[in-house]
C-alpha atoms as a PDB file:
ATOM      1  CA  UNK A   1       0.000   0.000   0.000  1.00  0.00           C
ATOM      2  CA  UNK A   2       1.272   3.435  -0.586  1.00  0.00           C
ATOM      3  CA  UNK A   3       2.084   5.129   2.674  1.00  0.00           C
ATOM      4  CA  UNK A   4       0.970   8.271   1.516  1.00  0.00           C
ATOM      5  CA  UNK A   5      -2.699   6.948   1.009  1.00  0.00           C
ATOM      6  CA  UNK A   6      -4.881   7.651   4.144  1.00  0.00           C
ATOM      7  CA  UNK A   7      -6.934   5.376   5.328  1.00  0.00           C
ATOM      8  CA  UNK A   8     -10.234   5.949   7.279  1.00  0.00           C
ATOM      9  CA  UNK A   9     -10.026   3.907  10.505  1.00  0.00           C
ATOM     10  CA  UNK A  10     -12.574   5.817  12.138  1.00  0.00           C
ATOM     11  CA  UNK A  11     -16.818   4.736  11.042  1.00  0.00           C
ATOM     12  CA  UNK A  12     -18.166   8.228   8.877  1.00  0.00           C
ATOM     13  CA  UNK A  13     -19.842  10.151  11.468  1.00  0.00           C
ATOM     14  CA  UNK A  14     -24.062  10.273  11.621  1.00  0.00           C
ATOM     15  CA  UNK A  15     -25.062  13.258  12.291  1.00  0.00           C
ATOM     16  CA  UNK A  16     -22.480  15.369  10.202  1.00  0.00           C
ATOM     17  CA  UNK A  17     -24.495  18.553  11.311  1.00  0.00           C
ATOM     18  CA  UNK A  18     -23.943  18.351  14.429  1.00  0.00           C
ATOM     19  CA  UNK A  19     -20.712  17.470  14.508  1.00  0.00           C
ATOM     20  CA  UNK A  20     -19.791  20.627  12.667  1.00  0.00           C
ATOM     21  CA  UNK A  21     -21.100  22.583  15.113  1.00  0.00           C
ATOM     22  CA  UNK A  22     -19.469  21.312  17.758  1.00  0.00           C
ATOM     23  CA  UNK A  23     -16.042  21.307  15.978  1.00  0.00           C
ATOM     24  CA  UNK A  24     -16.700  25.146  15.369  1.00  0.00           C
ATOM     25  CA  UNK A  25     -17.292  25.459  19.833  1.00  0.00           C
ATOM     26  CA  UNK A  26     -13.899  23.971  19.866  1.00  0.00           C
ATOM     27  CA  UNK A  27     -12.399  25.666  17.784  1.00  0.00           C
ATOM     28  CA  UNK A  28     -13.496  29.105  19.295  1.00  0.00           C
ATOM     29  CA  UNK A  29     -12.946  28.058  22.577  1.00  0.00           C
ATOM     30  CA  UNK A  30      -9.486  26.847  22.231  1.00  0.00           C
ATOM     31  CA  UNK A  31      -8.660  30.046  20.281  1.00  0.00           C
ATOM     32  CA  UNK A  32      -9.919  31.922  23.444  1.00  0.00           C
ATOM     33  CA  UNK A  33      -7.303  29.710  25.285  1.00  0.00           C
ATOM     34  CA  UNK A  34     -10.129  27.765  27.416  1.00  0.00           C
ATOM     35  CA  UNK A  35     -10.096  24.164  27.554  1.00  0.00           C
ATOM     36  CA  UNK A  36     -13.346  22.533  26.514  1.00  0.00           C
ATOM     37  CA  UNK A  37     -14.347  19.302  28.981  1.00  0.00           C
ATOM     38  CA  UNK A  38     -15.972  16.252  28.235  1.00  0.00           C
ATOM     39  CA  UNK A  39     -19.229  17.000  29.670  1.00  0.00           C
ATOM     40  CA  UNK A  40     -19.135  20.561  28.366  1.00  0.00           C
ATOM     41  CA  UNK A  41     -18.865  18.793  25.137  1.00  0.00           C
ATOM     42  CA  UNK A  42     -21.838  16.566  25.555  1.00  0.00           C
ATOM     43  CA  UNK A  43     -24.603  18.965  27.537  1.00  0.00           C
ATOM     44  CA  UNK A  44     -23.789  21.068  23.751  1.00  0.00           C
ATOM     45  CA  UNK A  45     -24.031  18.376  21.759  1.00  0.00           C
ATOM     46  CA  UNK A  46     -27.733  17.561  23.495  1.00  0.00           C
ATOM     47  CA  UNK A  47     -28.408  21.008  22.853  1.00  0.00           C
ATOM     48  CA  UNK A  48     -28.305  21.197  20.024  1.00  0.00           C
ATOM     49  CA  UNK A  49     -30.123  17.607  19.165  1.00  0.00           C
ATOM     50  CA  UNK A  50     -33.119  19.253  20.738  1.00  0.00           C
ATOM     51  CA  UNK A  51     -32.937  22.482  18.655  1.00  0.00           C
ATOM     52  CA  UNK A  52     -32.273  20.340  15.247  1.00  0.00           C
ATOM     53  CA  UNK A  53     -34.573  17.527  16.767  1.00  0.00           C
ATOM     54  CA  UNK A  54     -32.379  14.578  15.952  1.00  0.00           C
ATOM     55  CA  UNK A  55     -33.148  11.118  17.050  1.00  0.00           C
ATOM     56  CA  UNK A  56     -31.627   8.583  18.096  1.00  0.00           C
ATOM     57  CA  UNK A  57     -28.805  10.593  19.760  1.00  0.00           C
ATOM     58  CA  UNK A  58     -27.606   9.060  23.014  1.00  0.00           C
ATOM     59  CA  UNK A  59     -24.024  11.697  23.525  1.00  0.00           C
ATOM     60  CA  UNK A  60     -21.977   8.865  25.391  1.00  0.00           C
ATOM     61  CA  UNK A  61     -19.003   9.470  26.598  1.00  0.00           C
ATOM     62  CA  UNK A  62     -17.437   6.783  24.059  1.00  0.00           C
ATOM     63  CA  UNK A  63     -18.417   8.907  21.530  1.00  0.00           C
ATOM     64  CA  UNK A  64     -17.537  11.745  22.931  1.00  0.00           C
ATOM     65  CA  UNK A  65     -13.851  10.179  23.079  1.00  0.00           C
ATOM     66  CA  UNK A  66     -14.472   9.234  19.381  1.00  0.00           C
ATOM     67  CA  UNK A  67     -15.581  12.919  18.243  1.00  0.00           C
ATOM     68  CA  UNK A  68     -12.838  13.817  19.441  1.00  0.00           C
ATOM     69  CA  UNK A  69     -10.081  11.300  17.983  1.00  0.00           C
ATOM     70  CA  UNK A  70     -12.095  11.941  14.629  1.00  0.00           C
ATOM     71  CA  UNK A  71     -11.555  15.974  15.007  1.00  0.00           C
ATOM     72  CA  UNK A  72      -8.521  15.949  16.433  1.00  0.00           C
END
């Protein structure tokens, strides 16, 4: 294989939406030189699943860890 392919090793991402949103929280708040916690992470993330009235949306902490590894 040629080691400048990338592979995906991570599963695509359902809600894509919301994911973007929360990558653009990050990315202020780290520019602001906070640090952003786990469960500040999820109470947004359920915030906004009840403004854009997504189902099926549990916010785990697993996939908080895996939001994360996928956003760097």
């Amino acid at each position: 294989m040629n080691p400048n392919n990338c592979m995906r090793r991570y599963r695509k991402e359902y809600w894509p939406e919301l994911e973007m949103d929360l990558k653009k929280l990050l990315i202020e708040e780290r520019s602001k030189g906070r640090r952003v916690s786990i469960v500040r992470i999820r109470l947004k993330a359920a915030e906004t699943v009840n403004q854009n009235r997504i189902t099926d949306f549990k916010g785990s902490t697993r996939w908080c860890f895996k939001f994360m590894k996928r956003h760097r």
